[in-house]
N, C-alpha and C. Protein backbone atom coordinates (compact mmCIF):
# COMPACT_ATOMS: atom_id res chain seq x y z
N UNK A 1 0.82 -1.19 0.00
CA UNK A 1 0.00 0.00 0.00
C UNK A 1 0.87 1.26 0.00
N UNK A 2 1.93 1.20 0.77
CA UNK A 2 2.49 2.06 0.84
C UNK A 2 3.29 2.75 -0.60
N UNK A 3 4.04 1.87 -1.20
CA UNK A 3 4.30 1.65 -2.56
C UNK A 3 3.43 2.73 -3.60
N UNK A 4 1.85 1.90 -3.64
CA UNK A 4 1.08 2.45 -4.55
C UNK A 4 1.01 3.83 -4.26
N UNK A 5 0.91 4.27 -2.72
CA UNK A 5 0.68 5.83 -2.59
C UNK A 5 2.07 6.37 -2.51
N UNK A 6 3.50 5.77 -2.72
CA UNK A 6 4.21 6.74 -3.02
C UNK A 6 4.12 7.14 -4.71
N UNK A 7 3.85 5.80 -5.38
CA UNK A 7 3.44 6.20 -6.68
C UNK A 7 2.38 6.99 -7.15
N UNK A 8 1.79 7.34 -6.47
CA UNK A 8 0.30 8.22 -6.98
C UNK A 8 1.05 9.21 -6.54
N UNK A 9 1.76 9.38 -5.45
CA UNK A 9 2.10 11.11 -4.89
C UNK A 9 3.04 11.42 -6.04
N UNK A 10 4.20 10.78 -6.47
CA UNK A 10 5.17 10.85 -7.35
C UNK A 10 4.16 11.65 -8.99
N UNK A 11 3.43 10.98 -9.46
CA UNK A 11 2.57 10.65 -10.99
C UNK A 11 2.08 12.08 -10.54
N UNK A 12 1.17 12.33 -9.65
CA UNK A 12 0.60 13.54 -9.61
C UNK A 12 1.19 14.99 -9.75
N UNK A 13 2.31 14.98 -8.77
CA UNK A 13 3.19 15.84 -9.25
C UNK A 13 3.79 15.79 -10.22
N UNK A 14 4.19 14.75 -11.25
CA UNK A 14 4.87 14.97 -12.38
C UNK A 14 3.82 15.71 -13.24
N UNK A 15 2.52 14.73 -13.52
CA UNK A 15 1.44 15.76 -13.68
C UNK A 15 1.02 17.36 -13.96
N UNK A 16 0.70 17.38 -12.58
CA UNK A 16 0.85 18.97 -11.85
C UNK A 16 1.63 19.57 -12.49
N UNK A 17 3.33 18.91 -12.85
CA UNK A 17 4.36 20.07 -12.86
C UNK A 17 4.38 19.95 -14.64
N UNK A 18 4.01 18.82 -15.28
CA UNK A 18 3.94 19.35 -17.03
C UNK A 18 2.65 19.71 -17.48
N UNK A 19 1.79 19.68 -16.55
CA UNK A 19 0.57 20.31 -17.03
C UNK A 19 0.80 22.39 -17.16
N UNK A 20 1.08 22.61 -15.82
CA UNK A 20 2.22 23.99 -15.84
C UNK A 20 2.67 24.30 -16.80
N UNK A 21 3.70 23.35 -17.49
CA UNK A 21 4.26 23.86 -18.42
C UNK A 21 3.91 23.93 -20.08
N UNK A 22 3.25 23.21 -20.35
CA UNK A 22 2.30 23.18 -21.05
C UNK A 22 1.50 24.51 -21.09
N UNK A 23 0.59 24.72 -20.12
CA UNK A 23 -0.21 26.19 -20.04
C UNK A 23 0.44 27.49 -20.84
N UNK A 24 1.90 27.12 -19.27
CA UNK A 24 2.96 28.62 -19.66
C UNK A 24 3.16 28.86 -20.99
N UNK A 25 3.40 27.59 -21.96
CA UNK A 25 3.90 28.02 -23.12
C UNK A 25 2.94 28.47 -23.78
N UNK A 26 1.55 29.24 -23.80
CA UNK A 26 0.48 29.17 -23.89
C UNK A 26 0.61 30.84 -24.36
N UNK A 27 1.31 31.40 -23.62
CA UNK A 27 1.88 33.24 -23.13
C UNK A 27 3.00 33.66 -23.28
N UNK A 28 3.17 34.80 -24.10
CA UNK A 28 4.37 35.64 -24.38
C UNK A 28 4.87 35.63 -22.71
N UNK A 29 5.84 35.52 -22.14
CA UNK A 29 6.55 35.91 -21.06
C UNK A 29 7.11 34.74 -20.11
N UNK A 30 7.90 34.82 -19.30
CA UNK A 30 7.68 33.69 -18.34
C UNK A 30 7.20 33.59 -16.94
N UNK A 31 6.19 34.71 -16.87
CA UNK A 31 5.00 34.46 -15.32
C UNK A 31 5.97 35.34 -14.53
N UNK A 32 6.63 36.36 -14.39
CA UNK A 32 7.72 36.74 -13.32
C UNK A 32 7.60 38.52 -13.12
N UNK A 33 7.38 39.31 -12.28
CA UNK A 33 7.04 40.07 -12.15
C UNK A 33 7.89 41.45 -13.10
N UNK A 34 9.35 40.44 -13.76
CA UNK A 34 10.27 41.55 -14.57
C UNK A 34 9.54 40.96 -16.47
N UNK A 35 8.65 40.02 -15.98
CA UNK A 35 8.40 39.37 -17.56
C UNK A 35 7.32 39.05 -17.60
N UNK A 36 6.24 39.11 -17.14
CA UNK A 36 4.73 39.12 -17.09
C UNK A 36 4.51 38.19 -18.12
N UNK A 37 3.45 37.39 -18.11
CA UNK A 37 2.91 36.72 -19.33
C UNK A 37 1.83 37.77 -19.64
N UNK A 38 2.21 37.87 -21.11
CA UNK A 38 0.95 39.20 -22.32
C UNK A 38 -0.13 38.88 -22.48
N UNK A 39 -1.07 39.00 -22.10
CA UNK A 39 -2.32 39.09 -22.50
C UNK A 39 -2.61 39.93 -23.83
N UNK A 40 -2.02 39.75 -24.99
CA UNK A 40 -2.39 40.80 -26.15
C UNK A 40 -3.93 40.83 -26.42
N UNK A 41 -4.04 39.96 -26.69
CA UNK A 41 -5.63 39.83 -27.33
C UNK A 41 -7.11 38.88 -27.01
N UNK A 42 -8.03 38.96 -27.48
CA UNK A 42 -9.22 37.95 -27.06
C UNK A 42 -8.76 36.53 -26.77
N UNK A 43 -7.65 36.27 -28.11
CA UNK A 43 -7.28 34.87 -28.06
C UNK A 43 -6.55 34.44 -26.75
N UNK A 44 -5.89 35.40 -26.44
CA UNK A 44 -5.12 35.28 -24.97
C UNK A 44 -5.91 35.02 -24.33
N UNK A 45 -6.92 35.98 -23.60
CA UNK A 45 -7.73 35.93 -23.01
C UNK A 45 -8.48 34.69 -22.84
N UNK A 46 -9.15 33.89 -23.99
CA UNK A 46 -9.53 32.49 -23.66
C UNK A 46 -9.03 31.87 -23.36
N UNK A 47 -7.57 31.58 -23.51
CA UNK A 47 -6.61 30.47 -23.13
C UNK A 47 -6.35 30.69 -21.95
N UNK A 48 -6.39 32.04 -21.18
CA UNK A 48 -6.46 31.87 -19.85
C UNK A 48 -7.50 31.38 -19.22
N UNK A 49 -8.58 31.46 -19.71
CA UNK A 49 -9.89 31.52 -19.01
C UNK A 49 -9.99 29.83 -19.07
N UNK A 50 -9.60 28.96 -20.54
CA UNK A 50 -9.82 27.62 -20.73
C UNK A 50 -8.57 26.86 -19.45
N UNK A 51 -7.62 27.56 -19.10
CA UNK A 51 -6.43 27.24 -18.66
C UNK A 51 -7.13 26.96 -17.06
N UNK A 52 -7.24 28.01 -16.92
CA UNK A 52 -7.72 28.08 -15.41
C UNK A 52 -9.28 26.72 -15.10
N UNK A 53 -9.79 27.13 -15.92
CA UNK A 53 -10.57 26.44 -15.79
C UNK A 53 -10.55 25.00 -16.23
N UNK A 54 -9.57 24.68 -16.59
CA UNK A 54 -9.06 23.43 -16.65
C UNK A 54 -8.44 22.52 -15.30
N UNK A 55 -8.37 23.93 -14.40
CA UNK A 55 -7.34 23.32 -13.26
C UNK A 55 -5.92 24.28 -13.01
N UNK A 56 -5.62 25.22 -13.72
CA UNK A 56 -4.24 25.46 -13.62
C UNK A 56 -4.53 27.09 -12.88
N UNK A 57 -4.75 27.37 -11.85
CA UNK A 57 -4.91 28.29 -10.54
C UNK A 57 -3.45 29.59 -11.00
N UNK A 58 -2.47 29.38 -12.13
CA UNK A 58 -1.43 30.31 -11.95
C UNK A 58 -0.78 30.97 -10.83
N UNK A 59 -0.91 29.97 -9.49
CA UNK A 59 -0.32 31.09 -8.45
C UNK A 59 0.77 31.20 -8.60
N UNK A 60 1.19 32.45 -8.41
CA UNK A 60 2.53 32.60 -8.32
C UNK A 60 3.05 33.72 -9.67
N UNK A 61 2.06 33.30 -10.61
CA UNK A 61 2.53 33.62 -11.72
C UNK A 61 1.71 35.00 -12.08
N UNK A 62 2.49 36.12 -12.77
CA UNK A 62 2.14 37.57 -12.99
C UNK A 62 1.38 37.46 -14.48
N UNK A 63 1.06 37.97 -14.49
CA UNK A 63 0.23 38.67 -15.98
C UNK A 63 0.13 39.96 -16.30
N UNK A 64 0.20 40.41 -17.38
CA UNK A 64 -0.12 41.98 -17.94
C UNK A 64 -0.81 41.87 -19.20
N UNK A 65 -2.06 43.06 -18.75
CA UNK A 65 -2.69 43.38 -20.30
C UNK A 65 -2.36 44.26 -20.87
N UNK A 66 -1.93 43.86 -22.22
CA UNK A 66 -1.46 44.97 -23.40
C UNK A 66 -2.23 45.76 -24.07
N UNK A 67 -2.83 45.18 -24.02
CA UNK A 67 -4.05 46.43 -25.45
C UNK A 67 -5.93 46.08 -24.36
N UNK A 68 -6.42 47.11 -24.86
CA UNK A 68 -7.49 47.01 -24.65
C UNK A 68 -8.32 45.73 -25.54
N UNK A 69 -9.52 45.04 -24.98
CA UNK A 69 -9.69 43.74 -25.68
C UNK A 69 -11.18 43.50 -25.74
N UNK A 70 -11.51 44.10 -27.04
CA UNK A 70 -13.01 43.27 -26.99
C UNK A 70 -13.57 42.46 -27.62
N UNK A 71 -13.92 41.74 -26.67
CA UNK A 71 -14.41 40.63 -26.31
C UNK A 71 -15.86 40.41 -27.51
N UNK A 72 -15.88 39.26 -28.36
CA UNK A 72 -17.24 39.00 -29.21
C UNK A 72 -17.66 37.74 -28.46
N UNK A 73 -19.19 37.14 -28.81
CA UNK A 73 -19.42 36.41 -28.96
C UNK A 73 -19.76 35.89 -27.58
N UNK A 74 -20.33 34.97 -26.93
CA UNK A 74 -20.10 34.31 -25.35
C UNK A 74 -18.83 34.53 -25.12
N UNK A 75 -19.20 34.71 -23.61
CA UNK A 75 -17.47 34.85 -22.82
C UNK A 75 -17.42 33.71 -21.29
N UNK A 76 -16.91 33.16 -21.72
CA UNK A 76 -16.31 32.19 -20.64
C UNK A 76 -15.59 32.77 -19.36
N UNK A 77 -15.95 33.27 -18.08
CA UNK A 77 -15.43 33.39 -16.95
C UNK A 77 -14.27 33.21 -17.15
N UNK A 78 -12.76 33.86 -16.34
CA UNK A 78 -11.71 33.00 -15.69
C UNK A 78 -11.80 32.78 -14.45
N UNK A 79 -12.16 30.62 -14.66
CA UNK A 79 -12.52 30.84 -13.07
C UNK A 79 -13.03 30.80 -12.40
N UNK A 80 -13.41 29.96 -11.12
CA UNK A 80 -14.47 30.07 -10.61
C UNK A 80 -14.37 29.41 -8.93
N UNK A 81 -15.63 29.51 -8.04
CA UNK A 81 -15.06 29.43 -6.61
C UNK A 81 -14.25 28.16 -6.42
N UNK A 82 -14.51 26.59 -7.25
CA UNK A 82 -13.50 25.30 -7.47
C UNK A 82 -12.52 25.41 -7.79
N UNK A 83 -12.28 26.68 -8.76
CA UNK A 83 -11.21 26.31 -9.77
C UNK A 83 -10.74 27.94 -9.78
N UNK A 84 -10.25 28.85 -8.76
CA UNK A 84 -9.70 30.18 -9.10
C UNK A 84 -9.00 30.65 -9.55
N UNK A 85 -8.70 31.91 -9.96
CA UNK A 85 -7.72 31.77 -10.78
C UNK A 85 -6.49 32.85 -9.51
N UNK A 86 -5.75 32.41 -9.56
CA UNK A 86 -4.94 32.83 -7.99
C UNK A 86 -3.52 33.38 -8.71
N UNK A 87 -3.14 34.07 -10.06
CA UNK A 87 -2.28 34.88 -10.56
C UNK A 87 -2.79 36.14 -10.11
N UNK A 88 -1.35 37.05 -10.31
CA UNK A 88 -1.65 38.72 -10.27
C UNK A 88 -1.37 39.20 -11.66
């Protein structure tokens, strides 16, 4: 038993940590308060919103919006009280 749950703790974090990276590459920048990930446009904007709401909370990680952005069509939240989105 013990075994299996060091293997699930191990898998999850590997998980966890390429699911991350995956996202990041998602955004101009690398999440850091001297390099912000860009929010340029709508398209940005969904991929955060699909990101987060996929599971990926960004804590830790900075963001900046570049241009003003409007938004067509339905708009998908980023986010929500399960699944927040916990970047600045």
């Amino acid at each position: 038993m013990k075994d299996f749950l060091k293997f699930a703790l191990v898998f999850s974090l590997l998980f966890c940590t390429l699911t991350g990276q995956v996202f990041a590459a998602d955004f101009s920048g690398s999440g850091t308060s001297s390099s912000p990930y860009l929010i340029q446009n709508e398209d940005d904007l969904k991929k955060l919103a699909s990101n987060v709401n996929s599971g990926d909370s960004y804590s830790g990680k900075v963001f900046k919006l570049t241009a003003d952005i409007a938004l067509s069509g339905m708009w998908q939240p980023i986010g929500n009280s399960s699944r927040p989105f916990s970047g600045t």
